[in-house]
Protein backbone atom coordinates (compact mmCIF):
# COMPACT_ATOMS: atom_id res chain seq x y z
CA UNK A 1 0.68 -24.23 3.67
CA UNK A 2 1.33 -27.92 5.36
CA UNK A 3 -2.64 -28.19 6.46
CA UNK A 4 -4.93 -25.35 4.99
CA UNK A 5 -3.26 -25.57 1.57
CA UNK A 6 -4.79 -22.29 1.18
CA UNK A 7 -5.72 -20.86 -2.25
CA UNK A 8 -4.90 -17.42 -2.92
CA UNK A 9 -7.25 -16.98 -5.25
CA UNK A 10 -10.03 -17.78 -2.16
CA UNK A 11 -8.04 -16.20 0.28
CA UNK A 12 -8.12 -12.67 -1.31
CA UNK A 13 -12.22 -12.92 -2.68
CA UNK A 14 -12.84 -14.39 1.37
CA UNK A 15 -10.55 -11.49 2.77
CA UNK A 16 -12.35 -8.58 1.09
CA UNK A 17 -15.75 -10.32 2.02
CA UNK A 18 -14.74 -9.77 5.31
CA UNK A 19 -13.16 -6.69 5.02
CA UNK A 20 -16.89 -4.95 4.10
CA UNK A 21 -18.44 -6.39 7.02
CA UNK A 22 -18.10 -4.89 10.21
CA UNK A 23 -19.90 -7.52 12.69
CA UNK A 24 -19.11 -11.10 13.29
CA UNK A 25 -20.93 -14.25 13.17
CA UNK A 26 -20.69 -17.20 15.42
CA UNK A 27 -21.35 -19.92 12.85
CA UNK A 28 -18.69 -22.29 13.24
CA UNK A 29 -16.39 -19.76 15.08
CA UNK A 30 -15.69 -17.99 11.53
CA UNK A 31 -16.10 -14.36 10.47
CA UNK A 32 -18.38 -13.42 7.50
CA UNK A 33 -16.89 -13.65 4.19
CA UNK A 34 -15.27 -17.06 4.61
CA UNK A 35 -16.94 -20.62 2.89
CA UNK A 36 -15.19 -23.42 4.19
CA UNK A 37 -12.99 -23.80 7.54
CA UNK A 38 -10.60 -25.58 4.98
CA UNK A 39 -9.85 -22.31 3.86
CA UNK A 40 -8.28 -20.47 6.85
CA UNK A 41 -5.17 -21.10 8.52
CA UNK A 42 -5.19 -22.06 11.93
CA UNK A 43 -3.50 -19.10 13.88
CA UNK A 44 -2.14 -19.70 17.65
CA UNK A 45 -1.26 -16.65 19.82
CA UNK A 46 2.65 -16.32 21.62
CA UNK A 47 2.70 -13.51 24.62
CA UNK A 48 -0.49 -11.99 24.92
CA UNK A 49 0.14 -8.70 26.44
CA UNK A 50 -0.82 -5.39 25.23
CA UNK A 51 0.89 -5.25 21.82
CA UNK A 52 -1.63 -8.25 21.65
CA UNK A 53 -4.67 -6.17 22.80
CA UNK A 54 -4.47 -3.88 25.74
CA UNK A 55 -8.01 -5.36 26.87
CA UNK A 56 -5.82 -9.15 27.59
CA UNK A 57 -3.84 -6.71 30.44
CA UNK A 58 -7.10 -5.38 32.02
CA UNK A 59 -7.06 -2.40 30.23
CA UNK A 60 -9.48 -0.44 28.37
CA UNK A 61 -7.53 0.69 25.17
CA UNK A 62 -7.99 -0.19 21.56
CA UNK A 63 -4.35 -0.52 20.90
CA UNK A 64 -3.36 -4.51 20.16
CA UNK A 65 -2.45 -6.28 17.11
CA UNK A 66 -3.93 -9.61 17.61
CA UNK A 67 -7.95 -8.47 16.58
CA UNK A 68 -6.01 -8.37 13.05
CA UNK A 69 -5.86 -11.73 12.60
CA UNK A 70 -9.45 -13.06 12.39
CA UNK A 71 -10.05 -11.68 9.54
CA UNK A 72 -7.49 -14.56 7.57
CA UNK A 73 -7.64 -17.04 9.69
CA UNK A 74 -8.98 -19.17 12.91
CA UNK A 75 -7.28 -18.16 16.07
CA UNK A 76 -7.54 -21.57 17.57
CA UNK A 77 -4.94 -21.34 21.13
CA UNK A 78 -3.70 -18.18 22.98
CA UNK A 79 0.03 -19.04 25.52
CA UNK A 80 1.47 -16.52 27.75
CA UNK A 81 3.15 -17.15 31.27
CA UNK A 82 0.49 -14.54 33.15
CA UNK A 83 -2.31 -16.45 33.52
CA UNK A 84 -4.78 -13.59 34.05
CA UNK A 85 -3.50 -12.45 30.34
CA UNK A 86 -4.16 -16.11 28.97
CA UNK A 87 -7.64 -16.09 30.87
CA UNK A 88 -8.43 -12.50 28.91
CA UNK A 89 -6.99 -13.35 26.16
CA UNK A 90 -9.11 -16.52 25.70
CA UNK A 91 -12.04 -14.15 26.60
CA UNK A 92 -11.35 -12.04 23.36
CA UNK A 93 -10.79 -14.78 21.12
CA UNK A 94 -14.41 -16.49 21.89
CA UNK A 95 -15.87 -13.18 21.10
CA UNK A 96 -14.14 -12.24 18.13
CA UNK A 97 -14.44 -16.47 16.71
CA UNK A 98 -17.27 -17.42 18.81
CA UNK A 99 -15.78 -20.06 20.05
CA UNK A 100 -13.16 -20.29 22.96
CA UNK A 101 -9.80 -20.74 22.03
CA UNK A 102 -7.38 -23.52 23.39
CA UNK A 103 -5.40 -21.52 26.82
CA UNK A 104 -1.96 -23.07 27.62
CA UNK A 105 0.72 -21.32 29.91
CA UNK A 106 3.67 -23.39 28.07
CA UNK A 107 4.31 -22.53 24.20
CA UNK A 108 5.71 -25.94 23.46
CA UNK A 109 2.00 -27.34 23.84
CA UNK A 110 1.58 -25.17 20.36
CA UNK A 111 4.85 -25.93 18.71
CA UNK A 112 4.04 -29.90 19.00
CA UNK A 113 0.51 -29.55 17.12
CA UNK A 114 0.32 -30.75 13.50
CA UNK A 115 -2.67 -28.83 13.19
CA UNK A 116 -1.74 -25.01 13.63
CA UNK A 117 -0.05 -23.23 10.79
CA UNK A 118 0.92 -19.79 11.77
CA UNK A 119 1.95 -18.61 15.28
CA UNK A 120 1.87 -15.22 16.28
CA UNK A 121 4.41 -13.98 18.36
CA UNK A 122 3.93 -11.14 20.87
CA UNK A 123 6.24 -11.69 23.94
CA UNK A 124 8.83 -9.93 25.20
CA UNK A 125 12.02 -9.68 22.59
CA UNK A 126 14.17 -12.62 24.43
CA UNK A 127 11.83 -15.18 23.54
CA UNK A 128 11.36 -14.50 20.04
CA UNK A 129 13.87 -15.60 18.20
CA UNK A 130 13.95 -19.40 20.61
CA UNK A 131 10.06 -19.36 19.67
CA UNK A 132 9.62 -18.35 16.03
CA UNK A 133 12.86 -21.01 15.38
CA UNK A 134 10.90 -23.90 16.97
CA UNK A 135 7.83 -23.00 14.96
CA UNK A 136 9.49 -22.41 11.43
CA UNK A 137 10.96 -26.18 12.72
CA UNK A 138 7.78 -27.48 13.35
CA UNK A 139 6.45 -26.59 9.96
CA UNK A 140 4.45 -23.04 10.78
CA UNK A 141 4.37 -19.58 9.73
CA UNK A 142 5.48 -16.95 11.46
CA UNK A 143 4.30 -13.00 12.76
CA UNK A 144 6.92 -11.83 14.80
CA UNK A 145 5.93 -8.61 16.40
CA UNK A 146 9.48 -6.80 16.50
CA UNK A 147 12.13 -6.77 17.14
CA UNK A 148 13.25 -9.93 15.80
CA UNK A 149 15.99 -10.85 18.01
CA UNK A 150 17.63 -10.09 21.30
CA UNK A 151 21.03 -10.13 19.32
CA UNK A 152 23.11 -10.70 16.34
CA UNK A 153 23.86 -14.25 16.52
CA UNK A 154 19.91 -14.82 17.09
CA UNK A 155 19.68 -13.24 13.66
CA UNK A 156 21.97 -15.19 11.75
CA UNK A 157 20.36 -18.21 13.34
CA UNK A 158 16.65 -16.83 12.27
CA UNK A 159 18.12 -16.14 8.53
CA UNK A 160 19.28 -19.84 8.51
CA UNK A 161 16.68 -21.68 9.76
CA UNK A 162 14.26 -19.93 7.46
CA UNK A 163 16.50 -20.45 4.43
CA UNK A 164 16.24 -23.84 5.44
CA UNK A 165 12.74 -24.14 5.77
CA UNK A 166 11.24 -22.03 3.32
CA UNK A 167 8.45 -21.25 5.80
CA UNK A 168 7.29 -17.44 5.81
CA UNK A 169 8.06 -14.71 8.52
CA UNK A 170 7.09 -11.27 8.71
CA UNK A 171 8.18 -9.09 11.12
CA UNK A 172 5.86 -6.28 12.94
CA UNK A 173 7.18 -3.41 11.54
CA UNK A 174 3.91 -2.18 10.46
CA UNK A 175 6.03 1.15 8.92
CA UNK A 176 7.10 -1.17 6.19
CA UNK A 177 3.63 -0.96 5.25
CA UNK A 178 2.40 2.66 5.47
CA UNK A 179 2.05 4.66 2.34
CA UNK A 180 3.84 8.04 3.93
CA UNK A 181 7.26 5.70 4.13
CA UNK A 182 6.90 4.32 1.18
CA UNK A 183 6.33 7.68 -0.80
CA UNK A 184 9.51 8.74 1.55
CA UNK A 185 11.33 5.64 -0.03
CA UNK A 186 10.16 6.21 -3.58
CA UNK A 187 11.27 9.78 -3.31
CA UNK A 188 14.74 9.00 -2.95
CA UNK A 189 14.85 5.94 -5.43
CA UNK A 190 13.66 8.53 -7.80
CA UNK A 191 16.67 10.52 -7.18
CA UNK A 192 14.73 13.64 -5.98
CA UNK A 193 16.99 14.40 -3.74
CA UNK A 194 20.30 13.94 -5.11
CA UNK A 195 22.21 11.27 -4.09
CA UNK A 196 21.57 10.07 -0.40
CA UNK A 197 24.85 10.78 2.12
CA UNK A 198 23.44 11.19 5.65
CA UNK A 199 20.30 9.57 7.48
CA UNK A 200 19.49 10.85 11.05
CA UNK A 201 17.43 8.54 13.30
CA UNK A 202 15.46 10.51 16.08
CA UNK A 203 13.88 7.65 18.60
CA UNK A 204 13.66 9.40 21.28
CA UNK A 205 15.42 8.41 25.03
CA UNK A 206 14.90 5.59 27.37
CA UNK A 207 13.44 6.21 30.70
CA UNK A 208 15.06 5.75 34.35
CA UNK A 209 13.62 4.18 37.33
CA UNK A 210 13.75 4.02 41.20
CA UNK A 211 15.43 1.54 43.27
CA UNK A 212 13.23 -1.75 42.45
CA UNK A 213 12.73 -4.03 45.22
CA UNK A 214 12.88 -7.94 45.55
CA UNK A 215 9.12 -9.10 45.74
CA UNK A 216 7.21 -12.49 45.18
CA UNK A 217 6.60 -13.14 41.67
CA UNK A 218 2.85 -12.48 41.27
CA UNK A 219 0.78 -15.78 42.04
CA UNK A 220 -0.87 -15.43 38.40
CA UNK A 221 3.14 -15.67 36.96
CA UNK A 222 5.13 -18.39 36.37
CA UNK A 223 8.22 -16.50 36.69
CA UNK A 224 10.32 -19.07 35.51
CA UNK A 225 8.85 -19.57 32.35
CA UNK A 226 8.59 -16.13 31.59
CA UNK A 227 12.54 -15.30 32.26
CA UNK A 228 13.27 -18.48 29.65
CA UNK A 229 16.45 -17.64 27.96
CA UNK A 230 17.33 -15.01 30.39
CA UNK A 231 19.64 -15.25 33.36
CA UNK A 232 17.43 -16.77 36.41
CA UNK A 233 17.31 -13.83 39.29
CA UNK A 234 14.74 -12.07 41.62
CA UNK A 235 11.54 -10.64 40.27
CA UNK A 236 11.32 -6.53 40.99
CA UNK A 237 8.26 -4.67 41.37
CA UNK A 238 7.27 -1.12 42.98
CA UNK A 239 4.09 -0.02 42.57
CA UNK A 240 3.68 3.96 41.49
CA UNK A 241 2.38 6.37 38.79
CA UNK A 242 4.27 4.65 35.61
CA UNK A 243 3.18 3.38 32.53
CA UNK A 244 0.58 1.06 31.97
CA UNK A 245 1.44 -1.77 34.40
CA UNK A 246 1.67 1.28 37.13
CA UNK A 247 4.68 0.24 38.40
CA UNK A 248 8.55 -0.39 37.85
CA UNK A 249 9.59 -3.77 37.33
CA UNK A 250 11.78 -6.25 35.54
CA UNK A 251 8.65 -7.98 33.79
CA UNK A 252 5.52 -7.06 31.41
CA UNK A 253 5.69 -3.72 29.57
CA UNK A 254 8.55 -2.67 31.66
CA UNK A 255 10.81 -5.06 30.43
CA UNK A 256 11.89 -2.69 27.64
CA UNK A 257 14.51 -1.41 29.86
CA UNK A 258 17.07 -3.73 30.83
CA UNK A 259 19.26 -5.63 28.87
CA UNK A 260 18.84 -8.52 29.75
CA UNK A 261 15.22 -9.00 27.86
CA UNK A 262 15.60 -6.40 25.46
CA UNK A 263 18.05 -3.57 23.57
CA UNK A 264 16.40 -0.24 24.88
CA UNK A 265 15.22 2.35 22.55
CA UNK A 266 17.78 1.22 20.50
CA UNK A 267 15.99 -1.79 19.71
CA UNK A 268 12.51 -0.85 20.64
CA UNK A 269 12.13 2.11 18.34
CA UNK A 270 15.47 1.73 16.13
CA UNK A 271 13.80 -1.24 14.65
CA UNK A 272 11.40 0.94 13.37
CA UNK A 273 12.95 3.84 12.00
CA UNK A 274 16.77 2.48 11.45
CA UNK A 275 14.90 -0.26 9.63
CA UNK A 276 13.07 2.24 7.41
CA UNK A 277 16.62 3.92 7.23
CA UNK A 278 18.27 0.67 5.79
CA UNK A 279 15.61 -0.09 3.29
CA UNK A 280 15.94 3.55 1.90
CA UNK A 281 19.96 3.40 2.34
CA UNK A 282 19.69 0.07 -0.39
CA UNK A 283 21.79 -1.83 2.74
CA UNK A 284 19.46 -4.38 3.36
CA UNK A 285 22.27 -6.58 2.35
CA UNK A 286 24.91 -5.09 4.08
CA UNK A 287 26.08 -3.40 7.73
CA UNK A 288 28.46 -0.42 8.85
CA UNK A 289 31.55 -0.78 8.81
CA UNK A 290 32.08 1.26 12.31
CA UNK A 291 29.94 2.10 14.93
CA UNK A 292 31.24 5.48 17.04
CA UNK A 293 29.25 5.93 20.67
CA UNK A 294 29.46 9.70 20.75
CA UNK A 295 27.64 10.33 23.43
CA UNK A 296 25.77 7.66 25.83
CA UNK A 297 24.47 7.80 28.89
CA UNK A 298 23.30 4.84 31.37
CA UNK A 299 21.40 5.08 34.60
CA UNK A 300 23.01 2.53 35.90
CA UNK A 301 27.47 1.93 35.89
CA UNK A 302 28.95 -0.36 33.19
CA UNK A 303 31.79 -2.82 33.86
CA UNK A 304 33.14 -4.48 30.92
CA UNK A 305 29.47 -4.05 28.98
CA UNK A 306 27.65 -5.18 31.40
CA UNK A 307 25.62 -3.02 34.18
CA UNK A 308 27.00 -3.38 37.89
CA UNK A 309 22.96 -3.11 39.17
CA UNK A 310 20.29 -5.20 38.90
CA UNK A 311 17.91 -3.32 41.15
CA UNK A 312 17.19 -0.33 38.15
CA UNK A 313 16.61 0.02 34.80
CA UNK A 314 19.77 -0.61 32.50
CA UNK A 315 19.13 0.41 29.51
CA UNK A 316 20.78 3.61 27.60
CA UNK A 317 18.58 7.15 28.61
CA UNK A 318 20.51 9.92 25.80
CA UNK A 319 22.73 8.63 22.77
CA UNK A 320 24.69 9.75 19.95
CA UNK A 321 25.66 6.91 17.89
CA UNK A 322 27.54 7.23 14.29
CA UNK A 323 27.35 4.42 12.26
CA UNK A 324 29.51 4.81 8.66
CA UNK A 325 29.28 2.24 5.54
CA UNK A 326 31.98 1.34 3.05
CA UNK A 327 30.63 4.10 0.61
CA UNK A 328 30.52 7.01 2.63
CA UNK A 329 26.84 6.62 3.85
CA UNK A 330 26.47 7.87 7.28
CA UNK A 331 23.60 6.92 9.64
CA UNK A 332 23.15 8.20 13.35
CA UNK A 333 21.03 7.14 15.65
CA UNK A 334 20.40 10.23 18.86
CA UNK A 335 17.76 10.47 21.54
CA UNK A 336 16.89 13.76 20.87
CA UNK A 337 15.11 15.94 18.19
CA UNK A 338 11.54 15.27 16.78
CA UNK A 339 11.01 11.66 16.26
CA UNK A 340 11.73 10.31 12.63
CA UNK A 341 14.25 10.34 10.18
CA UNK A 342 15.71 12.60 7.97
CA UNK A 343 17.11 11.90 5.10
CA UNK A 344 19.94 13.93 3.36
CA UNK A 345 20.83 13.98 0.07
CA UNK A 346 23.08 16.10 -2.09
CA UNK A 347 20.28 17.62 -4.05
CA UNK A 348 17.63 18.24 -1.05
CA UNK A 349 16.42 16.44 1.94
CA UNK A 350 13.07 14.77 3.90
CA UNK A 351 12.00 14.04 6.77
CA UNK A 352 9.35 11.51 7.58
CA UNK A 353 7.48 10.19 10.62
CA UNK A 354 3.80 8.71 11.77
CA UNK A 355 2.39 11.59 11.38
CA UNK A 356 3.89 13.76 8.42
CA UNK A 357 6.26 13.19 5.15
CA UNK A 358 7.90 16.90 4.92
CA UNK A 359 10.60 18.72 3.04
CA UNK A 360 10.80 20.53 -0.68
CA UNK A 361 10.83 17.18 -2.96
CA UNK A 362 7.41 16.48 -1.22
CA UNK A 363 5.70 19.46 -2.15
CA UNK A 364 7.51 19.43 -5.85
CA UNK A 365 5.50 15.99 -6.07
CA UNK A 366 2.15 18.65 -6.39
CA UNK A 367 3.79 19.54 -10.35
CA UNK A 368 5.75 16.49 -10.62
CA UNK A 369 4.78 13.65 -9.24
CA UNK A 370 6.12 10.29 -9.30
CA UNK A 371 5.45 7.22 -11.15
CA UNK A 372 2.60 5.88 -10.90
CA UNK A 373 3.96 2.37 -9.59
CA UNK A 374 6.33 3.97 -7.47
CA UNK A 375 5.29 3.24 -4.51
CA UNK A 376 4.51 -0.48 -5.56
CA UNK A 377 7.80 -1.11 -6.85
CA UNK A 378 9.11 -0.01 -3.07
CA UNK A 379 6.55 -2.79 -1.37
CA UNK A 380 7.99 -5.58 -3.21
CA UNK A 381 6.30 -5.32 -6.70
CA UNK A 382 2.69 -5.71 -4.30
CA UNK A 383 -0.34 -3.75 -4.55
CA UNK A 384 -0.32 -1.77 -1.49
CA UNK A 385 -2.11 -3.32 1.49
CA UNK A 386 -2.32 -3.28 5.69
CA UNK A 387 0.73 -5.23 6.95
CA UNK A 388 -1.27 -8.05 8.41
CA UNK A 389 -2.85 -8.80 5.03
CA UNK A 390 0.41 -8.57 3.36
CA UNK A 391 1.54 -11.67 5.76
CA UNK A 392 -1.19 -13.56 4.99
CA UNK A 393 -0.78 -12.89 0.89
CA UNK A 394 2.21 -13.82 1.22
CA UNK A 395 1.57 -16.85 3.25
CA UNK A 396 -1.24 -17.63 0.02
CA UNK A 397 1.84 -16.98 -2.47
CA UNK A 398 4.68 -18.78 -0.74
CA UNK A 399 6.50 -15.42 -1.33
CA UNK A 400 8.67 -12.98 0.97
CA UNK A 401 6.27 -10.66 2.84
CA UNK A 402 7.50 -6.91 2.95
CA UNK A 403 9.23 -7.08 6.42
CA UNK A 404 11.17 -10.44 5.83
CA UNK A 405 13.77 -11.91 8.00
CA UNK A 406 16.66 -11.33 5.88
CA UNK A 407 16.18 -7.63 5.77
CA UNK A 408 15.02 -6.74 9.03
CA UNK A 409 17.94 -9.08 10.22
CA UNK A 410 20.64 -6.51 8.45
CA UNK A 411 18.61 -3.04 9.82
CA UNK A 412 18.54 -4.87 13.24
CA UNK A 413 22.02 -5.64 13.18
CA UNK A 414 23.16 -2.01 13.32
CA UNK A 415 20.82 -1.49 16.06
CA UNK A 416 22.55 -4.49 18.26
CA UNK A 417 25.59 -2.95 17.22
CA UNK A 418 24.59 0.66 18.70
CA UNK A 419 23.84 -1.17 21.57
CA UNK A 420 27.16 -2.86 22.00
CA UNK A 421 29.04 0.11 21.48
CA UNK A 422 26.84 1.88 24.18
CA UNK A 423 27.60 -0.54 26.58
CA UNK A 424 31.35 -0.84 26.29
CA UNK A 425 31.61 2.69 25.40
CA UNK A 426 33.96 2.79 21.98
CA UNK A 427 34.02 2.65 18.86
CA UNK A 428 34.12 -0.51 17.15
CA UNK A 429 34.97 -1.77 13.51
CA UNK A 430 32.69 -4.19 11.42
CA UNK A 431 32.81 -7.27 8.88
CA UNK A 432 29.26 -6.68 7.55
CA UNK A 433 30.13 -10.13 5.37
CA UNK A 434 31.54 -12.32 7.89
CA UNK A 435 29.30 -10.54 10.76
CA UNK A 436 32.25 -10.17 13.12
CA UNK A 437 33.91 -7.26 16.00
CA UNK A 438 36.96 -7.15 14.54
CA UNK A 439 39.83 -6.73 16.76
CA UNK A 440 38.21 -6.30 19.99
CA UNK A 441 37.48 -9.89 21.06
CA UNK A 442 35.21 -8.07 23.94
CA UNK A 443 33.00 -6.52 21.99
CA UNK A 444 32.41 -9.62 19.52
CA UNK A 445 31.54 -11.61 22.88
CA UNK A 446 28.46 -9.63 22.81
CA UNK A 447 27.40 -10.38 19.32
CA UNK A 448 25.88 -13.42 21.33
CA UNK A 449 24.74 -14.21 24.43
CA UNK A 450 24.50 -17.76 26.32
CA UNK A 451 20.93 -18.83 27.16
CA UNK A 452 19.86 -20.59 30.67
CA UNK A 453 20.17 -24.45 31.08
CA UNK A 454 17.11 -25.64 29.46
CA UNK A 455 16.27 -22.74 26.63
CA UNK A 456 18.63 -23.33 24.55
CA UNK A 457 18.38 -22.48 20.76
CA UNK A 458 18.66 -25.57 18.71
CA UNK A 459 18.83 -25.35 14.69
């Protein structure tokens, strides 16, 4: 690391110091277990909304992945464009460090300091890549919640830059780091169930909205700043019984839902479980080479890919999208069924999710079970460990963390792709090498998208 130089060795006897006690001290702002400020990294928070902590959005749930990282390092300035999130959010910090964090409403403020190491990244998905590029730039570390990008070209450019820099990103998809898809992983490496043809990707639809009305940006908001990248138009809000912001709008929670800050289900769960699908597939360095919109439908009308509304969500509500690779290997991605994946192979099948790994070559594992470094082989040849520690060993090791650009870039990029094809509704054909639409000069126009006068993305 450029400042902590942190020692492994310290960082993992500090960590499980830590890890054994539950309450915090407020000596020097540090949790239990740790000797010397020398040895933490200095952590600053990006977007601090509920994927954060639901408590920085005036909530009272537990959910939040930003009381993770105190245990590994010093979580020294919080950012977000809502100042009544950054005023929480500093809140939190002081009583997790015991001491009050630096609060700034502009994320360059962090990007220019020599002395932060890792930024945490938690805003909505059109800032990410523009943010985690500056950092990796600016010498830091990076946890990007997911998913990485807003589009393909983003990707490419996040793959480059960190090539370039050497400096470590892992991406927030914590399912990269549970044991249940692992096992489901290790079960098909093992060749229990034959060799793998078809993968089925159940995420579940996107939801519709009223008519959302033109309303003064929120005093607490700076607006501007929050849109960045993203075309400049009105702010939308309508109060009512939805979600946890209680209302419909184009900002916060809700903007999931348009296009224009995010991919839809198709990007919001799909880089979950297509990403678990590509890691099993073995095509983390590789695409499709088609992508067939069976069956899409929009809440809004499309002209030419792009939605003729801007007063309602945008974003696809029922899909079924084929995706085939160069072998044979077919993946689909639908809205329906029980969330998961399903995995189909030519001796058996599984299917795995949160909650349960099922199927016949599971319960064959009671007589015949596998390996015993199975599962580690699958995580990267690591002992098995929480995702968040995983970032931070590999941030000690100068090693790729389990969730690294390069692969969630490729799983990702069959997501985007779903989500071109939705929009123009066709099929398309795909140069997983080159990266390129071929033959339909309309649908490679959306591999990319131009950003506002100002927030550009410079490499």
């Amino acid at each position: 690391m450029p400042h902590t130089r942190l020692n492994r060795r310290r960082f993992l006897q500090h960590a499980s110091a830590w890890a054994g006690i539950a309450v915090w001290t407020g000596l020097a702002g540090r949790a239990s277990g740790f000797e010397s400020a020398n040895e933490r990294p200095r952590i600053a928070a990006v977007g601090t909304g509920s994927r954060w902590d639901h408590r920085a959005t005036g909530l009272n749930g537990t959910y939040g992945s930003g009381k993770q990282f105190p245990k590994y390092g010093d979580v020294v300035a919080v950012c977000d464009a809502d100042a009544d999130r950054r005023e929480r959010a500093a809140g939190l910090v002081k009583q997790w460090n015991g001491a009050a964090p630096d609060s700034v409403a502009d994320y360059r403020a962090i990007i220019d300091r020599d002395d932060i190491d890792i930024v945490h990244i938690s805003t909505p998905d059109h800032w990410h890549a523009k943010i985690a590029i500056e950092a990796m730039l600016s010498g830091k570390d990076v946890y990007c919640e997911k998913p990485m990008t807003l589009t393909i070209d983003e990707g490419r450019q996040m793959c480059d830059v960190c090539r370039r820099t050497g400096q470590i990103v892992q991406v927030g998809t914590q399912q990269r780091s549970d044991e249940k898809f692992l096992k489901a992983i290790a079960i098909i490496r093992d060749g229990r169930i034959g060799k793998l043809k078809q993968v089925t990707c159940s995420i579940g639809g996107g939801p519709t909205s009223p008519e959302i009305p033109a309303v003064d940006a929120p005093k607490q908001l700076d607006w501007n700043q929050w849109l960045g990248p993203a075309p400049e138009v009105a702010y939308r809000s309508l109060a009512g019984p939805n979600g946890e912001t209680q209302s419909w709008s184009r900002s916060h929670y809700e903007f999931r839902w348009w296009y224009e800050y995010s991919g839809g289900k198709l990007t919001d769960w799909g880089a979950h479980h297509v990403d678990i699908a590509t890691w099993a597939m073995d095509k983390t360095d590789t695409g499709p080479i088609s992508i067939d919109p069976v069956m899409v439908k929009h809440p809004v009308p499309f002209k030419d890919g792009y939605p003729t509304a801007d007063n309602q969500y945008n974003t696809a509500t029922e899909f079924l999208i084929n995706a085939a690779y160069a072998d044979g290997m077919q993946l689909t991605i639908r809205h329906d069924l029980d969330n998961g994946i399903l995995f189909e192979g030519t001796e058996g099948r599984i299917f795995i999710n949160r909650g349960r790994l099922a199927g016949k070559p599971v319960e064959e594992l009671a007589t015949n079970p596998l390996p015993d470094d199975a599962l580690e082989q699958v995580y990267k040849g690591r002992p098995l460990t929480d995702h968040f520690r995983n970032f931070f060993e590999a941030v000690a090791d100068r090693k790729q963390p389990v969730s690294d650009v390069f692969s969630h870039h490729s799983g990702l990029t069959t997501c985007h792709l779903a989500g071109i094809v939705a929009r123009l509704g066709r099929k398309i054909a795909w140069d997983p090498q080159a990266e390129q639409v071929l033959n339909d000069k309309q649908a490679q126009s959306l591999v990319s998208r131009d950003k506002r006068h100002g927030f550009e993305i410079e490499t």
